[in-house]
N, C-alpha and C. Protein backbone atom coordinates (compact mmCIF):
# COMPACT_ATOMS: atom_id res chain seq x y z
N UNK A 1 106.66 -7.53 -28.84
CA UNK A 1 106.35 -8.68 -29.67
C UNK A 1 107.42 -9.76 -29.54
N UNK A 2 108.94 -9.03 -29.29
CA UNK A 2 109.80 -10.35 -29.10
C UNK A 2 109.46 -11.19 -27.86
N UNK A 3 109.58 -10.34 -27.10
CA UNK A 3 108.95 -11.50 -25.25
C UNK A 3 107.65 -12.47 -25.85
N UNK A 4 106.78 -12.00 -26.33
CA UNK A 4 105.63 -13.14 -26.91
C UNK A 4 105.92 -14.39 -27.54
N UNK A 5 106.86 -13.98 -28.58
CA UNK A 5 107.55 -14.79 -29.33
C UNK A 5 108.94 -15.88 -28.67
N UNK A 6 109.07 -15.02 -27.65
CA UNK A 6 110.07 -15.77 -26.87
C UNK A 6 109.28 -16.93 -26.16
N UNK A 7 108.72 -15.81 -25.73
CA UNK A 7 107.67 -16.68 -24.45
C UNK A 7 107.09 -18.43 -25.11
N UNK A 8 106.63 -18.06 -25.83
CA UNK A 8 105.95 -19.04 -26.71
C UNK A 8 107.01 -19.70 -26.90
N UNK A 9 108.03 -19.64 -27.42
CA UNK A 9 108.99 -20.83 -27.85
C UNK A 9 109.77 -21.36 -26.65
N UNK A 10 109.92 -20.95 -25.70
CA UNK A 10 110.05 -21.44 -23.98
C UNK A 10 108.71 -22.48 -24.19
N UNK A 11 107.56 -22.47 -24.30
CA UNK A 11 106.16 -23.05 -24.17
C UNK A 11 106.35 -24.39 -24.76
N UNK A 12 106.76 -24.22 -26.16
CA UNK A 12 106.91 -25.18 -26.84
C UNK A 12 108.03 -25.99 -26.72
N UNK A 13 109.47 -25.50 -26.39
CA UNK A 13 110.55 -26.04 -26.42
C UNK A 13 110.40 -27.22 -24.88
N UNK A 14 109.23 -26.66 -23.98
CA UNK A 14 109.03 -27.51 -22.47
C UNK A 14 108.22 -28.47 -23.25
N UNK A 15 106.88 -28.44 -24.13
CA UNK A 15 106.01 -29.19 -24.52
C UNK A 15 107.18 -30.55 -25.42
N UNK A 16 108.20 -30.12 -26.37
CA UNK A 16 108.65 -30.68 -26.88
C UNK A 16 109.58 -31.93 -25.66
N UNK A 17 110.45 -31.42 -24.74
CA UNK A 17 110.67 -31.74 -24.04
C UNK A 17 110.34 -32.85 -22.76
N UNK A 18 109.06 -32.58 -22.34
CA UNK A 18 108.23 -33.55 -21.75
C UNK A 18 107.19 -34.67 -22.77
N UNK A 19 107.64 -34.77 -24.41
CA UNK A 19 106.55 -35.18 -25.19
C UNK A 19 107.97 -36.95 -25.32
N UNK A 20 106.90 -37.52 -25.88
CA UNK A 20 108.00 -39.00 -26.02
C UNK A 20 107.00 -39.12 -27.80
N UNK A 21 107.95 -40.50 -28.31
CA UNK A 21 107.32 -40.44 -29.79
C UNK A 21 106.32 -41.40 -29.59
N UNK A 22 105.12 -41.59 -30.97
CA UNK A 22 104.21 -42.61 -30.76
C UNK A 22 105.01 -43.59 -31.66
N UNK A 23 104.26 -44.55 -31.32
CA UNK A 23 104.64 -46.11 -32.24
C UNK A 23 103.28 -46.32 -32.66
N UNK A 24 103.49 -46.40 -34.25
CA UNK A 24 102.19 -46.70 -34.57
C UNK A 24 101.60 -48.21 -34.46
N UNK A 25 102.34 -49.35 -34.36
CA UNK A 25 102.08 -50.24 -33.73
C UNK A 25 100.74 -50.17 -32.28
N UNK A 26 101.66 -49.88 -31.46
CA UNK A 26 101.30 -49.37 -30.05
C UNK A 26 99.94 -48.35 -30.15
N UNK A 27 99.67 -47.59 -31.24
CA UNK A 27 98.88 -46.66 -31.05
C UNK A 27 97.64 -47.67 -31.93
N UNK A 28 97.87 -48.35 -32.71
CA UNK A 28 96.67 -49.09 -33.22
C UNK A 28 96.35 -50.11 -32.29
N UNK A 29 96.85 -50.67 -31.34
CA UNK A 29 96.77 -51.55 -30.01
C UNK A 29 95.83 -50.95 -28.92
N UNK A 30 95.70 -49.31 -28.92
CA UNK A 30 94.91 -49.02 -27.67
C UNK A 30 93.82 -49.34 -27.40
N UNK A 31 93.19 -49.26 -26.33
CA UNK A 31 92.43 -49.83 -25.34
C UNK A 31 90.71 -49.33 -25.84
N UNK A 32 89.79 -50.11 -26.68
CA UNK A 32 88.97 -49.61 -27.48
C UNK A 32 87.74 -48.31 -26.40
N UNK A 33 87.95 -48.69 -24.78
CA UNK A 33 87.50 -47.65 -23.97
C UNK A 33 88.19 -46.03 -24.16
N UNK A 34 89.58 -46.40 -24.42
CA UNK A 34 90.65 -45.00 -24.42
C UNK A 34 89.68 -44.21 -25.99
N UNK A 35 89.47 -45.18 -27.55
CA UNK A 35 89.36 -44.56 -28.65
C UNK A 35 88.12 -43.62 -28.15
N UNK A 36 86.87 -44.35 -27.35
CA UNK A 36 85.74 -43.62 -27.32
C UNK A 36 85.88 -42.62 -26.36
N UNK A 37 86.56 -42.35 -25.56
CA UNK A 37 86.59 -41.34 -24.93
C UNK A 37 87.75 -40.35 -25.72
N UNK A 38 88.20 -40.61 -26.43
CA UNK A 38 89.11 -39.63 -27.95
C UNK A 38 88.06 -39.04 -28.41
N UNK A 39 87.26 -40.08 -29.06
CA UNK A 39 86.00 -39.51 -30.08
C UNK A 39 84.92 -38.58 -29.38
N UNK A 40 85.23 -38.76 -27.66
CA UNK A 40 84.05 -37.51 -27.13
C UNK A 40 84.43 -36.09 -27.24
N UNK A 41 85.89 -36.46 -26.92
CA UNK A 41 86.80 -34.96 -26.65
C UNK A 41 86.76 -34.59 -28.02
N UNK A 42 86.99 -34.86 -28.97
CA UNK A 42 86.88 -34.73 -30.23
C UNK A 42 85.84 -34.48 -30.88
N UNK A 43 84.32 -34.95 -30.35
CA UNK A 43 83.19 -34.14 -30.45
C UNK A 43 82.57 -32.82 -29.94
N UNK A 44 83.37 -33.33 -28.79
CA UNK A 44 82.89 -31.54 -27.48
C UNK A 44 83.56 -30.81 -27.65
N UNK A 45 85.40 -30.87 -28.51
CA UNK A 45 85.95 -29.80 -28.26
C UNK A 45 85.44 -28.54 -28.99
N UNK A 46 84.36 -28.38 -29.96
CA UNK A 46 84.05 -26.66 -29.73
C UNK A 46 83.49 -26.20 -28.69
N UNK A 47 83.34 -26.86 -28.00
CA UNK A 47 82.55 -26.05 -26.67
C UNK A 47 83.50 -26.79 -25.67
N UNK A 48 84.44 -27.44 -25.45
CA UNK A 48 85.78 -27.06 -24.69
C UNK A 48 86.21 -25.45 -24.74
């Protein structure tokens, strides 16, 4: 159970690592093509 637990926080500590912050400015600015393709993934993901 510890290697899982390890493992996983290796996972996250890379995710944290390669992640940058949002600006909510910047994030209410996006590109109204980018929102609708949000809102698909966001509809399909139970069957992702």
């Amino acid at each position: 159970m510890r290697v899982l637990a390890s493992d996983l926080a290796c996972v996250q500590d890379d995710y944290i690592a390669r992640s940058r912050l949002l600006d909510g400015k910047r994030w209410a600015k996006r590109a109204w093509w980018q929102r609708i393709v949000e809102r698909l993934f966001y509809f399909f993901s139970p069957l992702l």
